[in-house]
Structures are given as C-alpha cells and as structure tokens.
N, C-alpha and C. Protein backbone atom coordinates (compact mmCIF):
# COMPACT_ATOMS: atom_id res chain seq x y z
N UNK A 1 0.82 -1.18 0.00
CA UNK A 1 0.00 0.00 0.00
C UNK A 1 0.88 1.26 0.00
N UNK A 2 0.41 2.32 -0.89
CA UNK A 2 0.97 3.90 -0.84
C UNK A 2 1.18 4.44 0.92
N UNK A 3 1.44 5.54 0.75
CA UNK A 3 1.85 5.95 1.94
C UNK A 3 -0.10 6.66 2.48
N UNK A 4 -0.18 7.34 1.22
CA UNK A 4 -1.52 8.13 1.10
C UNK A 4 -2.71 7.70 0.77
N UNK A 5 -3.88 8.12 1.18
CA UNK A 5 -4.86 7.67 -0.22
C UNK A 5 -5.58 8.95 0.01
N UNK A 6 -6.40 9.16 -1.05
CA UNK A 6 -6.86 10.10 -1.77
C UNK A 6 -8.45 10.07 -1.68
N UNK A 7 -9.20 11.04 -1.02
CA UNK A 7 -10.81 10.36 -1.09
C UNK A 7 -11.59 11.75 -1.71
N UNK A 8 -12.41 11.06 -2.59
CA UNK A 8 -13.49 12.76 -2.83
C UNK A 8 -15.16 12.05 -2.47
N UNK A 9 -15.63 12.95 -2.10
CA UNK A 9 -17.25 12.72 -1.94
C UNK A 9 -17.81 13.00 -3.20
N UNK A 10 -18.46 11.79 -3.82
CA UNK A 10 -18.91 11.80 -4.88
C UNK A 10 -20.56 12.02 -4.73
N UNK A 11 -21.43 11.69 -3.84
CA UNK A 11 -22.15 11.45 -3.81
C UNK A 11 -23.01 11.79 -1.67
N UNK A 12 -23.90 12.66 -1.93
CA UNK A 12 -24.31 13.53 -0.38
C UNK A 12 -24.87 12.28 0.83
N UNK A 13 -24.18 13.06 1.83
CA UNK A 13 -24.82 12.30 2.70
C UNK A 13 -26.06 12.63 3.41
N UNK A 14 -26.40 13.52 2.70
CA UNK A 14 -27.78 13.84 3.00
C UNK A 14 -29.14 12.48 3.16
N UNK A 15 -29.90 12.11 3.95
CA UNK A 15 -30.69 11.00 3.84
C UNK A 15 -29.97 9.94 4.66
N UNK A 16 -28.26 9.45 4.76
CA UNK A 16 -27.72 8.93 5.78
C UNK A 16 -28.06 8.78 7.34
N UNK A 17 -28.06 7.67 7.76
CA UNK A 17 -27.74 7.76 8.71
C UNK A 17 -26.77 8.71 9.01
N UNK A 18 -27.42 8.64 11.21
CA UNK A 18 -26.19 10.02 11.95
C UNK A 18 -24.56 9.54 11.90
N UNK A 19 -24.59 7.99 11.52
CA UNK A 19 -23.96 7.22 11.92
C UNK A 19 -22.60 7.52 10.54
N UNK A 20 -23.09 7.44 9.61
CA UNK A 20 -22.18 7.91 8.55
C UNK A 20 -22.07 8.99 8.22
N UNK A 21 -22.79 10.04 8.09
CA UNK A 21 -22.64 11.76 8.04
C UNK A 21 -21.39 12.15 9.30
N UNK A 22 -21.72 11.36 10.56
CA UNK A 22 -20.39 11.65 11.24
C UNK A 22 -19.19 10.61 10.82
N UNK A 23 -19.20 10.08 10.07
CA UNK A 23 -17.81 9.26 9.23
C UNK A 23 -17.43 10.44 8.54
N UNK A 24 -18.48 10.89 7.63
CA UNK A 24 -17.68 11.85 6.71
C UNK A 24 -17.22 13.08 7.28
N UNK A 25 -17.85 13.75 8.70
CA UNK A 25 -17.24 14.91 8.79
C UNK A 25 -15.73 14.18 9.69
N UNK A 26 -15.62 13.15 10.22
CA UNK A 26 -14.50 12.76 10.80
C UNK A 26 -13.56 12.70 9.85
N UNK A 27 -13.82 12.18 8.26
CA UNK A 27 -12.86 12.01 7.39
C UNK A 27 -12.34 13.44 7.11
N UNK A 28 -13.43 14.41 7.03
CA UNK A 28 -13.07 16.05 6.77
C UNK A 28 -13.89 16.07 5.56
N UNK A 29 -14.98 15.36 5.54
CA UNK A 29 -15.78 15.77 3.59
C UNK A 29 -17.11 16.23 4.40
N UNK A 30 -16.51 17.59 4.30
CA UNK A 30 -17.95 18.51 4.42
C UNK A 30 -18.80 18.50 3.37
N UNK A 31 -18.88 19.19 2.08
CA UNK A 31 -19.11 19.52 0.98
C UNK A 31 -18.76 18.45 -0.78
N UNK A 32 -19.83 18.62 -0.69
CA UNK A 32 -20.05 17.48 -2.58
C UNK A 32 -18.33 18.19 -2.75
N UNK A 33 -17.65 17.04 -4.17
CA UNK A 33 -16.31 16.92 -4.63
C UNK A 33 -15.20 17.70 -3.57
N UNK A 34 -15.42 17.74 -2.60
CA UNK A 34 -14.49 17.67 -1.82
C UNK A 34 -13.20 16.90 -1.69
N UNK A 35 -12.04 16.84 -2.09
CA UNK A 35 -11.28 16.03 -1.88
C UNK A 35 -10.34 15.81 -0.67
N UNK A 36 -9.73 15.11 -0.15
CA UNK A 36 -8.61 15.00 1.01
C UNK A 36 -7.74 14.32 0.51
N UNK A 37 -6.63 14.25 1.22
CA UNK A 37 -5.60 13.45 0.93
C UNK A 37 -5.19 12.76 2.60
N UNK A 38 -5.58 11.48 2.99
CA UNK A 38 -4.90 11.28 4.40
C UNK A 38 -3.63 10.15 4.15
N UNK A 39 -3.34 9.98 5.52
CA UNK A 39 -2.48 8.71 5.78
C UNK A 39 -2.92 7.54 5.60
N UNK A 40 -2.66 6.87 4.56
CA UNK A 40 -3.43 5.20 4.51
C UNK A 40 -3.11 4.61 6.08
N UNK A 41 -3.89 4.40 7.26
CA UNK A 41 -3.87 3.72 8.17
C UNK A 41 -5.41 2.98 8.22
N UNK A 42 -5.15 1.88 9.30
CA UNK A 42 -6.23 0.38 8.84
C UNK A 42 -7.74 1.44 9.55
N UNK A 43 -7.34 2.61 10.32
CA UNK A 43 -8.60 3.60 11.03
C UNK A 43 -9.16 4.15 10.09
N UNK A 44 -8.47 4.76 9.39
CA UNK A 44 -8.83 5.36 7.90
C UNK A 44 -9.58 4.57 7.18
N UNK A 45 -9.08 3.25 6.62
CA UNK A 45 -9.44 2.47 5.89
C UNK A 45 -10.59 1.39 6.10
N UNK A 46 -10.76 1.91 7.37
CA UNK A 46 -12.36 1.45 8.40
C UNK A 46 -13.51 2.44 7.93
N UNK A 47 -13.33 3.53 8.20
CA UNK A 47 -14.05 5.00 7.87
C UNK A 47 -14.22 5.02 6.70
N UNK A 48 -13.27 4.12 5.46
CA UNK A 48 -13.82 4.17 4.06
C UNK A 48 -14.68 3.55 3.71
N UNK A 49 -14.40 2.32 4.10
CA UNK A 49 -15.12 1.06 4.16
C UNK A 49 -16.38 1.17 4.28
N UNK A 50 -17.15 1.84 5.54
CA UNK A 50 -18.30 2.39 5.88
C UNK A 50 -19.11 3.84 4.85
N UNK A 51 -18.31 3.94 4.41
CA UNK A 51 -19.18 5.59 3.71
C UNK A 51 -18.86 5.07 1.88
N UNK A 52 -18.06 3.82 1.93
CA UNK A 52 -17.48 3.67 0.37
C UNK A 52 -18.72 3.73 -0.85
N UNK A 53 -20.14 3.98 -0.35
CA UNK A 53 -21.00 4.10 -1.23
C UNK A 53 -21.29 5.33 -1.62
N UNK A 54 -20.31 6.56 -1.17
CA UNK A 54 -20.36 8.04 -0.77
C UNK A 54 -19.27 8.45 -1.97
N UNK A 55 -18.52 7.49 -1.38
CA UNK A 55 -16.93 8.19 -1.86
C UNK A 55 -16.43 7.61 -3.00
N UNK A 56 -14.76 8.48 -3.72
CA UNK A 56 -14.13 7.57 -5.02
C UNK A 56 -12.76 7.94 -4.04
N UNK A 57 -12.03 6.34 -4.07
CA UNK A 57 -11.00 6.51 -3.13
C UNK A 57 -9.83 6.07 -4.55
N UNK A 58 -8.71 7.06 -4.39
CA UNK A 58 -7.59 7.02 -5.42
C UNK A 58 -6.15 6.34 -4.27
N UNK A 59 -5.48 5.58 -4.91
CA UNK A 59 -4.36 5.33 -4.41
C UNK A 59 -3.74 6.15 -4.48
C-alpha cells in the first residue's frame, strides 16, 4: 500500500444515517467533490469502508 490515499465525496450524505454523516465529517468531507488526501492507516481504511458508497478513493 501507498503511503496516502486520496478520497473525494462523490455522492451527499444527505438522507444517511447520523452514523455515517459523522464518518464523513470525521474524514473532513464537508461539501459534494471535496477532496482529502490522508495517511493510509487500517482507522482510515475502516471510515472508508463504511461511507465507500459516498466516496471515489484514489491510491
């Protein structure tokens, strides 16, 4: 695995559960095409896992 990965919100969490709207503000995706760049760690990659119907994750 990269050092990084790369996530944009493709798609609102509006209609979500409280349960994933607070995934995404924990990830930092406030706002539609938002992108981040974090640390690939397995916490991170938990938090993707859960919202991955939200998001487009880039290596």
């Amino acid at each position: 695995m990269s050092d990084t990965v790369t996530i944009t919100l493709v798609k609102s969490g509006i209609g979500s559960t409280q349960k994933i709207r607070a995934t995404l503000v924990g990830l930092g995706l406030t706002r539609m095409e938002k992108t981040i760049t974090r640390k690939d760690t397995p916490e991170i990659r938990g938090m993707i896992n859960k919202v991955q119907h939200l998001v487009k994750v880039e290596e």
